[in-house]
Protein backbone atom coordinates (compact mmCIF):
# COMPACT_ATOMS: atom_id res chain seq x y z
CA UNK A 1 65.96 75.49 -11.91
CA UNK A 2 66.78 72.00 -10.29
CA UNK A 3 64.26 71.58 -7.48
CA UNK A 4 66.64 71.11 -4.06
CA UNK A 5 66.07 68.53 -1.87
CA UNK A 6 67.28 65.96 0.96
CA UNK A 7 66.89 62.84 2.42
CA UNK A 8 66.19 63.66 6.07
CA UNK A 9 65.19 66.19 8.67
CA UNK A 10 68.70 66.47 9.87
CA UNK A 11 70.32 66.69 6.56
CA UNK A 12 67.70 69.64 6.10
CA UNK A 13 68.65 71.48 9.45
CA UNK A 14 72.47 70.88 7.68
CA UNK A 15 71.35 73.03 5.34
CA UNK A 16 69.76 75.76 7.52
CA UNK A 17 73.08 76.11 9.39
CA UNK A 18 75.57 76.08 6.33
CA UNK A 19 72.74 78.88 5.21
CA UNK A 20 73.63 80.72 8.31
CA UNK A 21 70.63 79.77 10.62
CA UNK A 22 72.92 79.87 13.60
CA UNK A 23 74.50 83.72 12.55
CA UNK A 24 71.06 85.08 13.72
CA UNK A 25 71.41 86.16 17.61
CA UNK A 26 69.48 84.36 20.72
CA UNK A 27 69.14 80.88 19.23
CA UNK A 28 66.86 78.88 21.34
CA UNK A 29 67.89 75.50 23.25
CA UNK A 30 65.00 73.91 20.84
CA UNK A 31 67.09 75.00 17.97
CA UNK A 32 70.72 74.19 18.97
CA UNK A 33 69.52 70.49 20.41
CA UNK A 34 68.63 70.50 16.60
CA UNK A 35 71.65 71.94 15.27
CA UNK A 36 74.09 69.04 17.10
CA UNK A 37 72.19 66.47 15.33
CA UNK A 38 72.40 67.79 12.36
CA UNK A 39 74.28 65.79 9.19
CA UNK A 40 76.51 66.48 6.93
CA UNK A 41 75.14 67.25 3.00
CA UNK A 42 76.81 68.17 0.09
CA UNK A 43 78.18 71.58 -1.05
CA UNK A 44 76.37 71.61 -4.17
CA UNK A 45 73.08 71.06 -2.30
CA UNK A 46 73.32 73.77 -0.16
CA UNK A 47 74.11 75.76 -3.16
CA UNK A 48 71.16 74.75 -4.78
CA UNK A 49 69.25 76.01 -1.83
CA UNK A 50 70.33 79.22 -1.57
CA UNK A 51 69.76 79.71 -5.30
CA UNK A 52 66.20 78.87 -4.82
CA UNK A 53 65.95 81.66 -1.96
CA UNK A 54 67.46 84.06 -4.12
CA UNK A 55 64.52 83.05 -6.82
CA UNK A 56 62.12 83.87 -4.66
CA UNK A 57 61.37 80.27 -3.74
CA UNK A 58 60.97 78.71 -0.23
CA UNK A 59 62.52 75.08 -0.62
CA UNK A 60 63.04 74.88 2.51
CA UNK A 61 59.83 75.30 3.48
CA UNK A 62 58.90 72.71 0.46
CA UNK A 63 61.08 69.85 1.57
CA UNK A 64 59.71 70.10 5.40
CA UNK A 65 56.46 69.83 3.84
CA UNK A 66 57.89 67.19 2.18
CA UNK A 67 59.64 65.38 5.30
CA UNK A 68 57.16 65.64 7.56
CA UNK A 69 53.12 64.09 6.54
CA UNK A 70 50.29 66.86 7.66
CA UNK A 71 49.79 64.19 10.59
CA UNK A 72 52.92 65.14 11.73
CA UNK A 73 52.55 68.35 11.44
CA UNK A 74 49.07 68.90 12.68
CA UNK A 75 49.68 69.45 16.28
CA UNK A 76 51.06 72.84 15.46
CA UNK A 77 49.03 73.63 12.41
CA UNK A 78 52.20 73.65 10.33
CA UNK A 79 50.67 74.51 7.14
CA UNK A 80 52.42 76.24 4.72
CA UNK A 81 50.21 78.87 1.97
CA UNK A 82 51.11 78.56 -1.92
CA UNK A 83 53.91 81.67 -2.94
CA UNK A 84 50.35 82.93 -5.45
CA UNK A 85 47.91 84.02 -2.25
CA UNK A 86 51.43 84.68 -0.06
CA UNK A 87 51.95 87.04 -3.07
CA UNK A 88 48.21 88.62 -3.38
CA UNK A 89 48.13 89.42 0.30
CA UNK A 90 51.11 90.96 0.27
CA UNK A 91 50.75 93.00 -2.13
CA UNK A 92 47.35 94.22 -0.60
CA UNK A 93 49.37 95.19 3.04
CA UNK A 94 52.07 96.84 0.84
CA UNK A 95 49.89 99.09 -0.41
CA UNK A 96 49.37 100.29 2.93
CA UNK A 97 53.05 101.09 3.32
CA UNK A 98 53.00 99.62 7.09
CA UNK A 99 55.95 100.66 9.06
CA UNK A 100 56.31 97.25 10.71
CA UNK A 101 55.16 93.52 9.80
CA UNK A 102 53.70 91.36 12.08
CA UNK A 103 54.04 87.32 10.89
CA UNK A 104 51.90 85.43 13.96
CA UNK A 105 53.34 82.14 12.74
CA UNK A 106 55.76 82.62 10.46
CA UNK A 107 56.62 78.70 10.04
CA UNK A 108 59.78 78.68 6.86
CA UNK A 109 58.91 82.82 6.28
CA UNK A 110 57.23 82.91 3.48
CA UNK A 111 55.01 85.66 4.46
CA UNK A 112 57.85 87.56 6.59
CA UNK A 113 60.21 87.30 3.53
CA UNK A 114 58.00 88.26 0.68
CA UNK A 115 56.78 91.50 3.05
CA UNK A 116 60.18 91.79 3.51
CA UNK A 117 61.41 92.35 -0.20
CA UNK A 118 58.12 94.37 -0.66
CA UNK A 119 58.40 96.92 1.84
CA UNK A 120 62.11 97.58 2.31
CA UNK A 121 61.50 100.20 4.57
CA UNK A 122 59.71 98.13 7.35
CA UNK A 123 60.81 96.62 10.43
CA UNK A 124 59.79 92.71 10.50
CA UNK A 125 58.81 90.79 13.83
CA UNK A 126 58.33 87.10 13.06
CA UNK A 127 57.09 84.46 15.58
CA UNK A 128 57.41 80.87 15.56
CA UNK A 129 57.09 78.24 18.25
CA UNK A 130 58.19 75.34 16.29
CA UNK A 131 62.57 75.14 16.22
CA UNK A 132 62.91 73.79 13.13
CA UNK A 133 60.36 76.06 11.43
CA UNK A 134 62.77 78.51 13.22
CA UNK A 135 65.83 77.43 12.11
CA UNK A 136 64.63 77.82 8.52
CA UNK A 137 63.29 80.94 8.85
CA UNK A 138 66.24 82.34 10.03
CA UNK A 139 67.90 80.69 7.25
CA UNK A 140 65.60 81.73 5.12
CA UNK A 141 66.38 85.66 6.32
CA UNK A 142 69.91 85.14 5.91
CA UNK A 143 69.79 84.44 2.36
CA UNK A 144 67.17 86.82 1.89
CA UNK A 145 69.57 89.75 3.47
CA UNK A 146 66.66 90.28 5.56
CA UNK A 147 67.92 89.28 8.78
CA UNK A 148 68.97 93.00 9.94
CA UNK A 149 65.61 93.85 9.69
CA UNK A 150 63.63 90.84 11.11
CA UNK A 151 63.15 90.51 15.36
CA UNK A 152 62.49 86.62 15.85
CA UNK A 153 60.35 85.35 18.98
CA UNK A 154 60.53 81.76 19.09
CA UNK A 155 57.56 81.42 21.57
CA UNK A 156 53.77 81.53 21.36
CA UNK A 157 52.22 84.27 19.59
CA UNK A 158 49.91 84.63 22.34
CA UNK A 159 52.96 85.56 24.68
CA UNK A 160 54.70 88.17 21.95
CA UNK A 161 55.03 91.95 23.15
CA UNK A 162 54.96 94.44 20.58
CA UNK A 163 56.78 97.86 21.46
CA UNK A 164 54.35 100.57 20.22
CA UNK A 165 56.38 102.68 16.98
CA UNK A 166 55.00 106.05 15.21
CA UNK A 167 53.50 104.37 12.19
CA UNK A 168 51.14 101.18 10.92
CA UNK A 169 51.59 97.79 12.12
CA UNK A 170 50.47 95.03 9.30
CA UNK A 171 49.68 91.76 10.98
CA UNK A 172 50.13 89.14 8.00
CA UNK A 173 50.32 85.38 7.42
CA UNK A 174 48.74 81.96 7.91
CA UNK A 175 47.75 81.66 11.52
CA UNK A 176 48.31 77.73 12.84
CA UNK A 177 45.01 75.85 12.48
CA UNK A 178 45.00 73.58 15.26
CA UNK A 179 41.81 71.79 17.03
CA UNK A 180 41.19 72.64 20.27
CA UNK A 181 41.39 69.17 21.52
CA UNK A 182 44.72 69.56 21.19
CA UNK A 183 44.57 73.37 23.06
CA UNK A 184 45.98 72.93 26.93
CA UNK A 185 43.54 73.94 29.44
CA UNK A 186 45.32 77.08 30.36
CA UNK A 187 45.21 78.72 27.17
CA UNK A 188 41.62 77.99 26.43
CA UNK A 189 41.61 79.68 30.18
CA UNK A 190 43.19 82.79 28.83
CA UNK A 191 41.42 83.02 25.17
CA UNK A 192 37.74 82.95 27.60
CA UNK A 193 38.92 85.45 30.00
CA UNK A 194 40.55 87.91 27.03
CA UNK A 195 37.03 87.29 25.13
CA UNK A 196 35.33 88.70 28.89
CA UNK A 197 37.29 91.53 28.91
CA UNK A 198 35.19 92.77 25.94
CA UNK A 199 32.19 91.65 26.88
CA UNK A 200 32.34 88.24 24.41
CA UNK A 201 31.31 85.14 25.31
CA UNK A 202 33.75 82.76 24.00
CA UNK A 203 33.41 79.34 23.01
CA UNK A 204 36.12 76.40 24.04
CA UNK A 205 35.51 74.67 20.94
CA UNK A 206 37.48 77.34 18.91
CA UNK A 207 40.80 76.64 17.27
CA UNK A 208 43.93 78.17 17.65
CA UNK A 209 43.66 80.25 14.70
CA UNK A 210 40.66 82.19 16.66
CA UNK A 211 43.02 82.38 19.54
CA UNK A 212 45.76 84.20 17.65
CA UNK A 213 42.81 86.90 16.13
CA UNK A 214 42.24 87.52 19.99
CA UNK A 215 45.78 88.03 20.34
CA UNK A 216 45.90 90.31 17.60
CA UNK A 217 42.75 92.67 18.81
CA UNK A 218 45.29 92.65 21.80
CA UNK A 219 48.65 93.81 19.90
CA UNK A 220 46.70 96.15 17.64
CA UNK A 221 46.21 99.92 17.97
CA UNK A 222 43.61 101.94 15.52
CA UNK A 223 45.17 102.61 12.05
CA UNK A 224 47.02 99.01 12.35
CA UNK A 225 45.48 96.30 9.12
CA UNK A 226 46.11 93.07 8.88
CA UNK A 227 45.55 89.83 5.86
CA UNK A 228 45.32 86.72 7.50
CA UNK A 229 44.38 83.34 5.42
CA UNK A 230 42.67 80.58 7.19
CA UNK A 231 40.07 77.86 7.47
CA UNK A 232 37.18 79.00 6.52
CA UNK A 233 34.87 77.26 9.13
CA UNK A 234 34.91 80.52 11.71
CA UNK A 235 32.63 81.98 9.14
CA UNK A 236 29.52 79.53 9.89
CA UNK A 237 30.35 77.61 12.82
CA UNK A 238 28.96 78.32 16.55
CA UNK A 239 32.23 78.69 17.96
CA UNK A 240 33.45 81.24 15.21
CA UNK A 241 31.22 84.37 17.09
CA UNK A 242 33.62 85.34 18.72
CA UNK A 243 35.75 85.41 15.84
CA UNK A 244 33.16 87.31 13.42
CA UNK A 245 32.18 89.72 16.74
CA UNK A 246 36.08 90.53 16.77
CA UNK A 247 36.54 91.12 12.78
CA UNK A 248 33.25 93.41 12.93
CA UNK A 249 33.79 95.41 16.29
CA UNK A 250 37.37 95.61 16.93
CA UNK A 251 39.67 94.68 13.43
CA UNK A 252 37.12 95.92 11.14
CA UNK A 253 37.00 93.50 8.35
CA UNK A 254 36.75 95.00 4.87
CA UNK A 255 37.77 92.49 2.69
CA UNK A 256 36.55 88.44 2.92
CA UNK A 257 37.88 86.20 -0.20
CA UNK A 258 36.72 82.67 -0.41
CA UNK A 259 39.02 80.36 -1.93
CA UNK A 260 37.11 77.02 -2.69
CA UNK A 261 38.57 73.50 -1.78
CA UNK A 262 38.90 72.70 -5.68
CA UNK A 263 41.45 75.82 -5.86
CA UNK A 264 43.31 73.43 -3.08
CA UNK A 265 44.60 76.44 -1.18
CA UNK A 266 46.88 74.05 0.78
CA UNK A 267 48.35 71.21 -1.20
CA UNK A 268 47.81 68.70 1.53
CA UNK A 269 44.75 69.68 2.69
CA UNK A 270 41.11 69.59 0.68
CA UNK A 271 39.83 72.81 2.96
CA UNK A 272 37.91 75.74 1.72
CA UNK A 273 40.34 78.67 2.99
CA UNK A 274 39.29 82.27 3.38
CA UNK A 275 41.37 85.57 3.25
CA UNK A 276 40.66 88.06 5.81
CA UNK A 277 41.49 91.67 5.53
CA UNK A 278 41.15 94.15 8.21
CA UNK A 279 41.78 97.83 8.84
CA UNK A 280 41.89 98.03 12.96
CA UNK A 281 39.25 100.72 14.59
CA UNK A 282 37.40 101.59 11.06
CA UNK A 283 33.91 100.24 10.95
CA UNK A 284 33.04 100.21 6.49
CA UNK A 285 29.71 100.64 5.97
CA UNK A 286 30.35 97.76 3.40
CA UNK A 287 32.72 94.45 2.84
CA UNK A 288 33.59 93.48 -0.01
CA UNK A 289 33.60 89.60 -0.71
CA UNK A 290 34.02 87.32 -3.39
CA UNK A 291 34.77 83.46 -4.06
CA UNK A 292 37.26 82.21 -6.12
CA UNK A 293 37.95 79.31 -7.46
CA UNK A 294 41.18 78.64 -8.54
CA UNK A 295 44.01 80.25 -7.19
CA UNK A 296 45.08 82.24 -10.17
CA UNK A 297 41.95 83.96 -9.64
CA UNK A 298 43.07 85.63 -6.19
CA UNK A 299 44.55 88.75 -8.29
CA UNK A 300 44.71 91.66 -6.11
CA UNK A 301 42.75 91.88 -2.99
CA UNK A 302 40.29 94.99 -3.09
CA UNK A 303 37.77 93.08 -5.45
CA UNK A 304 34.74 91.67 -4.67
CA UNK A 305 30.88 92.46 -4.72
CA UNK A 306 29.83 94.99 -1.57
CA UNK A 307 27.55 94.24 0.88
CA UNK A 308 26.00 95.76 4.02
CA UNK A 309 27.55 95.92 7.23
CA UNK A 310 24.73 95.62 8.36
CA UNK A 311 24.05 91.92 6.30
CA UNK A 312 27.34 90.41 8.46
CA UNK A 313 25.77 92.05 11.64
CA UNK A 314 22.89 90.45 11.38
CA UNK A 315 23.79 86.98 9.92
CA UNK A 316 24.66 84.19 12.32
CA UNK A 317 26.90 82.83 9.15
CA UNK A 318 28.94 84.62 6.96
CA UNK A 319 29.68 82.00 3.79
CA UNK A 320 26.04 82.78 2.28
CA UNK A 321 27.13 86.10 2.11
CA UNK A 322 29.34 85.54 -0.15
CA UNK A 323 27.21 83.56 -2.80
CA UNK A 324 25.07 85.49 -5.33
CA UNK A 325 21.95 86.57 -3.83
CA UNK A 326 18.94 83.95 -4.43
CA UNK A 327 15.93 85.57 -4.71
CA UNK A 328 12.89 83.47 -3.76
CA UNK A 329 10.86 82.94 -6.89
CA UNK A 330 7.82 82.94 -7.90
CA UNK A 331 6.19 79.52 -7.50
CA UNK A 332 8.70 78.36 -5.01
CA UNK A 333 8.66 78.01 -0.85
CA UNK A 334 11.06 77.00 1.81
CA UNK A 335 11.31 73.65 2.44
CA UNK A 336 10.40 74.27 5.92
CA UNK A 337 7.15 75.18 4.63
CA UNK A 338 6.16 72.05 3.72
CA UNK A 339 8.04 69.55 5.52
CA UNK A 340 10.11 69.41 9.61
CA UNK A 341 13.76 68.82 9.47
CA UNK A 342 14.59 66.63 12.54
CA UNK A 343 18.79 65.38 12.94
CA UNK A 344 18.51 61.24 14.13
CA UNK A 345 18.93 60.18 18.07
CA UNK A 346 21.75 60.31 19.39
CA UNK A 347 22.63 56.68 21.23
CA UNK A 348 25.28 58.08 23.33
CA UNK A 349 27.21 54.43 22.70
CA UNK A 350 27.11 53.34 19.31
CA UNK A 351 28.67 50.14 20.27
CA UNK A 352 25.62 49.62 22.51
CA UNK A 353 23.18 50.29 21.19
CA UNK A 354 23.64 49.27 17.63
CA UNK A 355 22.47 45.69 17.18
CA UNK A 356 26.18 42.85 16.93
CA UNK A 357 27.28 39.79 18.87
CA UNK A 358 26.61 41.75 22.21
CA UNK A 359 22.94 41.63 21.81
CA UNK A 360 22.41 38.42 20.55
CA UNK A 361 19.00 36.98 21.93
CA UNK A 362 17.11 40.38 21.52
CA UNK A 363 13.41 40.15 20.32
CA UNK A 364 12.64 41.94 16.92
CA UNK A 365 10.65 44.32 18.99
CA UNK A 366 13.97 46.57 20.21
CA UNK A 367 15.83 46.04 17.25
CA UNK A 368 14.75 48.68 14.46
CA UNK A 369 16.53 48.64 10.78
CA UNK A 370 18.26 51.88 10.91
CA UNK A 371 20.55 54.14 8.25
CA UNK A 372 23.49 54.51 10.83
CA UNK A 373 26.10 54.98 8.27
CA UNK A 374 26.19 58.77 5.79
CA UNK A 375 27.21 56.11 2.91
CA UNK A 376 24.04 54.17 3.46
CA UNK A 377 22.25 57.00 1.80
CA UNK A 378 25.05 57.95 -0.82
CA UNK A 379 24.78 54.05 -1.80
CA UNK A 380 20.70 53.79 -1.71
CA UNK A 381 20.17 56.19 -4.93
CA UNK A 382 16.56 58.16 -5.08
CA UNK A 383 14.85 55.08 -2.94
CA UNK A 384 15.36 53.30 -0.49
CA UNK A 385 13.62 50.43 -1.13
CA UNK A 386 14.54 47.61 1.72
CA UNK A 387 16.88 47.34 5.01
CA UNK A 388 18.81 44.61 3.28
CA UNK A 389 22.22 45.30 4.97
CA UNK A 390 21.17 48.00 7.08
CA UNK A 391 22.45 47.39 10.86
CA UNK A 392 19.41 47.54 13.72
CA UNK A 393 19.26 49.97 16.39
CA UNK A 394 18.18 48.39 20.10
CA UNK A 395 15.60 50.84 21.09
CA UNK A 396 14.05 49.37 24.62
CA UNK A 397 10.61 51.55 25.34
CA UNK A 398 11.52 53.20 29.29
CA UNK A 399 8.45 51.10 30.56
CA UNK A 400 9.90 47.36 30.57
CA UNK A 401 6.22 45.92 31.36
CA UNK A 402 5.29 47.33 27.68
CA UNK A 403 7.72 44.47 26.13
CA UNK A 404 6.02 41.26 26.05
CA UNK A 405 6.74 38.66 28.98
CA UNK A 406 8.11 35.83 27.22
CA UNK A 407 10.75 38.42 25.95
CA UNK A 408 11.82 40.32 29.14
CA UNK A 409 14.26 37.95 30.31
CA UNK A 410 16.13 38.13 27.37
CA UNK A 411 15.69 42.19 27.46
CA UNK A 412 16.96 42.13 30.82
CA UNK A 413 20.19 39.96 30.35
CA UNK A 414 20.36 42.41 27.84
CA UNK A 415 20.64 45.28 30.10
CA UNK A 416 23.19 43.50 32.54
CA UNK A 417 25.72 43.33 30.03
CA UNK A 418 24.79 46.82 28.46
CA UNK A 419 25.82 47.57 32.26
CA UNK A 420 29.03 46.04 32.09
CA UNK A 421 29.79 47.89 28.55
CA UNK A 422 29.20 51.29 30.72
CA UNK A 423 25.86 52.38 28.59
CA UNK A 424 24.19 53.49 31.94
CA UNK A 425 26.83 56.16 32.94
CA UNK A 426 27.26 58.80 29.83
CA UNK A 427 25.91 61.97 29.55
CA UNK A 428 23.30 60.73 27.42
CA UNK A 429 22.41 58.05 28.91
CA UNK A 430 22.25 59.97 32.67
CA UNK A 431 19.49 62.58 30.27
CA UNK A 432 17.00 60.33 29.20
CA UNK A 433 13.65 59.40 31.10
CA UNK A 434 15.53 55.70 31.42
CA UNK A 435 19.14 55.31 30.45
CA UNK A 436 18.08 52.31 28.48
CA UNK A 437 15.68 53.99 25.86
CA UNK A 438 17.01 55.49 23.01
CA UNK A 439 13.95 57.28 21.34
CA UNK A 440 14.28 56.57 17.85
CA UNK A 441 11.67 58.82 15.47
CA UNK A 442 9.31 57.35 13.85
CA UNK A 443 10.33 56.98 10.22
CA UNK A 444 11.14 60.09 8.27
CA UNK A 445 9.02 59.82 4.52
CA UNK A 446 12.71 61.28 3.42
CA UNK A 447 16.06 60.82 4.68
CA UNK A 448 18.84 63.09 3.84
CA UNK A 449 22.89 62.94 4.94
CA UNK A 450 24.27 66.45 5.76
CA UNK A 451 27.66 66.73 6.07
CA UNK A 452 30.11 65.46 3.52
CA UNK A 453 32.60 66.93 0.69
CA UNK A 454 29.45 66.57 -1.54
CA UNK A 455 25.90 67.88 -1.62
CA UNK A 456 23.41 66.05 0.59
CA UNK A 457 21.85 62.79 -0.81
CA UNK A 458 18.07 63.24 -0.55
CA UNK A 459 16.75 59.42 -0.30
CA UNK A 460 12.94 58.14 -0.17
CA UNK A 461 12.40 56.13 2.85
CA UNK A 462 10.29 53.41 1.26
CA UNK A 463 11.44 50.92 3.71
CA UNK A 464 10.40 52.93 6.48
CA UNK A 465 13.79 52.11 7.90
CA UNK A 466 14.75 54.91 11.16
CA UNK A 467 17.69 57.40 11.38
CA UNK A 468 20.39 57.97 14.20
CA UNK A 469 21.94 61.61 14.22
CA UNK A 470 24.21 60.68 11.02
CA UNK A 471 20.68 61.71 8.88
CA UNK A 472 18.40 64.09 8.87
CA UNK A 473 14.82 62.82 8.76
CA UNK A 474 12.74 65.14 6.56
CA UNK A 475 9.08 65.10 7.98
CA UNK A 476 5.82 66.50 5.97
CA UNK A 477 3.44 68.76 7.74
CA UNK A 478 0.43 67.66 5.74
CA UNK A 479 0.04 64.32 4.82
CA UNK A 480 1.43 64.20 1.08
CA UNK A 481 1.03 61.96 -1.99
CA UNK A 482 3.49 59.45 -3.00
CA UNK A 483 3.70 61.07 -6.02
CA UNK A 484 4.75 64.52 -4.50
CA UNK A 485 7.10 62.80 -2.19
CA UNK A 486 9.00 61.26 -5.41
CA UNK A 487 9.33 64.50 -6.95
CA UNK A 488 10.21 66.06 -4.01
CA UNK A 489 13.43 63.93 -4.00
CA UNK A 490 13.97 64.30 -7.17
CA UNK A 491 14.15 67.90 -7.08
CA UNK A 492 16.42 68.25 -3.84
CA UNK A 493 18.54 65.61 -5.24
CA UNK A 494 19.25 67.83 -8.30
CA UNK A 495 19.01 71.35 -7.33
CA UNK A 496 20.61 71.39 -3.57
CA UNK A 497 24.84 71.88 -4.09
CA UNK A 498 27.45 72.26 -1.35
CA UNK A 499 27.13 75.91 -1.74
CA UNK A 500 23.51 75.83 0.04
CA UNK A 501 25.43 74.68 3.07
CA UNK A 502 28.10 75.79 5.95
CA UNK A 503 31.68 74.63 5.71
CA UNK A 504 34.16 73.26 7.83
CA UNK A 505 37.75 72.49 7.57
CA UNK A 506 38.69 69.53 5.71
CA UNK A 507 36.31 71.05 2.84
CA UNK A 508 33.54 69.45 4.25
CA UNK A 509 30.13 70.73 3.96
CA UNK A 510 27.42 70.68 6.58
CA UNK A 511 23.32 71.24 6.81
CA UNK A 512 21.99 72.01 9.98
CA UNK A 513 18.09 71.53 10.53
CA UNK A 514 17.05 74.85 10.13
CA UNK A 515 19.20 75.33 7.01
CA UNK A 516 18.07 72.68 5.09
CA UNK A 517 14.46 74.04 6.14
CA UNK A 518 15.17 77.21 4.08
CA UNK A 519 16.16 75.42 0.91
CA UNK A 520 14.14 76.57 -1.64
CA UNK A 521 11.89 74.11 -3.59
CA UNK A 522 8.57 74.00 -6.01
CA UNK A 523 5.11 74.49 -4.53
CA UNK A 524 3.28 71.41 -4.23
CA UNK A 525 1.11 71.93 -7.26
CA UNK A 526 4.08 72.38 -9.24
CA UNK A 527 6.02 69.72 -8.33
């Protein structure tokens, strides 16, 4: 089949209404402003669309994708899930036989659609903020013969009222990832004081995907399940609690599938996604999870190893629960064991206090050769042998009379213009014992990155160079042999993986102190 496409967003809402977009009742003013500045396209092409619906396909949903970068469509988490896990989880809610589908944000209506054909006898309640995701949705329903069925809210999710019906609601889709720097003040008001109400505490950090699970523990009644796909990063990160807290206590999580960033779960984004599935008011004694890692893989939904209730109740992250249990072996310790894991100093003002033109004048004895860049470390191998090309971090001790007096004056002109560059007033700064002193460590025998799309680089710190908070600084406890600290590297270097760590969106990979303290590594006598 000939793949359809056109050249512009206006051609493409064209298409929507010659699809019948505007046959669907209540169109929003978003959608007719759209509608009148629409263009005029080709017959044929509209044909070709509405063959492609009839397929099964979404190409409207395809060229959007294809219109608009992931920039552009970031501010409202317009990211739209591959027809193979659309397919998986709706087969999984199917099996349920739900008497109405719940689509949070249903974007083009993939999810709405497929449920649709699946479960003929269901009502279907789609919302979507975004106009022109709604104007192809509802073109989408139209060709679909759907659109009898399907209520849509063009609104916020968070605002949606569901009238309460005899049988199962199924809340499915691919809620909007959006940070929550780009969350208004109001509705980070609202997720806090609906998190209260249960006696949460909820971070203001989380993304909008967390907000719209709250939302959902609000719509839901006991006997309701739901399949959502998302980032995976609620599953380690602090501000994903509340999010865990709500899947345990409230939607009762059964299912967790973890779909690695080489299965590219979203074409334009390298994320590791995860599929959620949830049976409201039942608390399993077990959940079954699983990684995958290629989407072909996804098959049907109620695979996966169990594990404990209990395990996910006690963990304060959920992504090691899905590896293959490591047992500690014999002959082997935790890192923390031997050696402290300390993150680098945070400046507070980079452009401060890292050594260029501004500090000119400086004695060597504030100016300390310093791995202030991840790819320092990627680039330095095993060793890191000199601070050729390494930048120097001004590190003034809080007692000026300590620097020698031929050297204060230029220390204090220093100061002045660090002054004028604002260094004295951040939150930092306003923290330490004197805004001027940064506190570097003293340097680490080992210097490890820890967050990246790749496992940690484990370096030897034979220059004795020092770390900001871009590097962890691995410390023994006991004074230890050159020869133990070599092998030492060489052992993280090959046996840690991206697995050992948490993730975030963007598929990147991160170590916090205390994790990398519980790698497992060779006793010293083994080494």
């Amino acid at each position: 089949m000939i793949s359809p496409s056109v050249n512009s967003l206006s051609q493409l809402v064209a298409v929507t209404l010659e699809l019948g977009a505007l046959e669907y009742p209540e169109i929003s003013k978003g959608e007719r402003l759209l509608a009148k500045r629409a263009t005029r396209v080709p017959k044929v092409r509209v044909q070709e669309f509405r063959a492609a619906i009839q397929d099964g396909e979404d190409p409207l949903g395809e060229v959007f994708s294809a219109l608009k970068t992931p920039i552009e469509r970031r501010s409202q988490g317009a990211t739209y899930t591959p027809k193979a896990i659309v397919s998986a989880m709706t087969e999984w809610v199917a099996i349920h036989k739900p008497c109405r589908i719940v689509d949070p944000g249903a974007g083009s209506g993939r999810f709405i659609v497929a449920a649709g054909r699946a479960i003929p006898k269901a009502c279907l309640v789609a919302a979507e903020l975004d106009p022109m995701a709604a104007l192809m949705l509802r073109a989408h329903l139209q060709v679909a013969g759907l659109a009898g069925r399907c209520t849509l809210f063009v609104g916020d999710y968070r605002d949606l009222r569901l009238p309460r019906i005899a049988g199962r609601t199924a809340f499915l889709g691919n809620p909007p990832y959006v940070r929550h720097h780009l969350i208004t003040p109001e509705h980070k008001e609202w997720y806090a004081k609906a998190a209260a109400k249960w006696g949460y505490k909820a971070s203001r950090l989380a993304g909008l995907h967390v907000h719209f699970l709250v939302a959902t523990a609000q719509k839901s009644e006991g006997g309701d399940i739901g399949a959502f796909i998302t980032a995976a990063e609620w599953l380690d990160v602090n501000y994903g609690d509340l999010a865990r807290k709500l899947l345990l206590e409230r939607l009762g999580v059964s299912n967790l599938h973890l779909i690695e960033p080489t299965a590219r779960p979203f074409a334009d984004a390298d994320t590791t996604a995860v599929v959620a599935c949830f049976e409201v008011g039942q608390r399993p004694a077990n959940v079954r999870v699983r990684r995958v890692h290629a989407i072909t893989q996804l098959g049907t939904l109620d695979q996966g190893k169990k594990t404990a209730r209990r395990r996910f109740e006690q963990a304060s992250r959920w992504s090691t629960l899905t590896r293959p249990t490591r047992e500690k072996r014999r002959g082997y310790i935790e890192l923390g064991e031997l050696c402290q894991v300390h993150r680098g100093q945070v400046t507070g003002a980079n452009q401060v206090w890292i050594a260029g033109a501004h500090s000119s004048g400086l004695p060597a004895c504030v100016l300390f050769p310093s791995i202030t860049r991840a790819r320092e470390l990627f680039a330095a191998g095993h060793r890191l042998e000199c601070d050729d090309g390494l930048r120097s971090v001004i590190d003034i001790p809080p007692d000026l009379a300590l620097i020698p007096k031929r050297w204060r004056p230029a220390v204090e002109i220093f100061l002045k213009r660090a002054r004028t560059m604002g260094a004295d007033e951040g939150y930092i700064a306003t923290h330490r014992k004197a805004w001027w002193s940064v506190g570097l460590r003293e340097p680490a025998p080992i210097l490890a990155s820890y967050m990246a799309r790749r496992a940690p680089a484990f370096v030897r710190n034979a220059a004795g160079v020092r770390h900001i908070n871009i590097a962890h600084g691995i410390y023994p406890r006991e004074p230890m042999h050159e020869t133990t600290l070599n092998a030492l590297v060489c052992y993280l270097r090959s046996a840690v993986s991206v697995h050992d760590g948490r993730m975030y969106a963007g598929g990147l990979t991160k170590f916090e102190p205390k994790e990398m303290e519980r790698l497992l590594v060779p006793e010293p006598n083994t080494l």
